[in-house]
Protein backbone atom coordinates (compact mmCIF):
# COMPACT_ATOMS: atom_id res chain seq x y z
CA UNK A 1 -50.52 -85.46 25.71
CA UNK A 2 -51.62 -87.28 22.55
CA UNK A 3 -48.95 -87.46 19.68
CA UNK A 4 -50.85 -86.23 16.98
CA UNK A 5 -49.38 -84.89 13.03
CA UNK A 6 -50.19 -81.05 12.16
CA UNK A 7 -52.72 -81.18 9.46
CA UNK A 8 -51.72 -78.82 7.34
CA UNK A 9 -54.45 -77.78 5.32
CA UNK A 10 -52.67 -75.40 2.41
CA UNK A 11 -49.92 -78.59 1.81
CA UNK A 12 -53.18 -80.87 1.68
CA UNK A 13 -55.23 -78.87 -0.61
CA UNK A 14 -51.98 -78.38 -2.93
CA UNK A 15 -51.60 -82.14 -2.93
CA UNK A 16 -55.08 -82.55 -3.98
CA UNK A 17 -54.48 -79.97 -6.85
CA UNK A 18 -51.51 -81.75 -8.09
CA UNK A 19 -53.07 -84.91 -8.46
CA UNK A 20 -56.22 -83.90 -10.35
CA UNK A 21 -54.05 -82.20 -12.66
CA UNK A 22 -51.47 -84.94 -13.26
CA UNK A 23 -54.18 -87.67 -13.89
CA UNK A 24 -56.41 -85.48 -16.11
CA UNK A 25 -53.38 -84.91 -18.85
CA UNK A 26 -54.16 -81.65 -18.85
CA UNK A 27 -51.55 -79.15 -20.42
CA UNK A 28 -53.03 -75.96 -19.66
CA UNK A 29 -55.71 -74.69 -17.26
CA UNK A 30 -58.59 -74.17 -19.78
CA UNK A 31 -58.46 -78.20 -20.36
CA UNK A 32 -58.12 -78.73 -16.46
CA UNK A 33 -61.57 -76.58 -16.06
CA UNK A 34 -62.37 -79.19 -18.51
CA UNK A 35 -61.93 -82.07 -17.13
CA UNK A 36 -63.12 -80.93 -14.28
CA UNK A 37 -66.49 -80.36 -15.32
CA UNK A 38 -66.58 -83.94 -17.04
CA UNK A 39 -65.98 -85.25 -13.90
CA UNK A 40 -68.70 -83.63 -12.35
CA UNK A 41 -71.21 -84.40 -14.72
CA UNK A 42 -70.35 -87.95 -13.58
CA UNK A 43 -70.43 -87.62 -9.85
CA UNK A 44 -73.24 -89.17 -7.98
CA UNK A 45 -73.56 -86.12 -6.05
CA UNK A 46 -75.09 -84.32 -8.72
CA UNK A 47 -78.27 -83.31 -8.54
CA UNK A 48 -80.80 -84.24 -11.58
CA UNK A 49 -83.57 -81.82 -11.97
């Protein structure tokens, strides 16, 4: 048997969620939507047309 950690997907997506939101300064969801969007203006995933 292998000794491998539970991923625990709901505790990783909340982390994920938490961190966005604490470096984008945001004090209410409207500018976290915001910010959001900024960002992925910037991505390189992005598709240009």
């Amino acid at each position: 048997m292998t000794k491998e950690k539970d991923f625990d997907c709901v505790k990783f997506k909340r982390q994920l969620q938490d961190n966005v939101w604490k470096s984008s300064g945001a004090k209410n969801t409207k500018e976290l939507v915001d910010y959001i969007n900024k960002q992925s203006l910037k991505s390189s995933l992005r598709r240009s047309n």
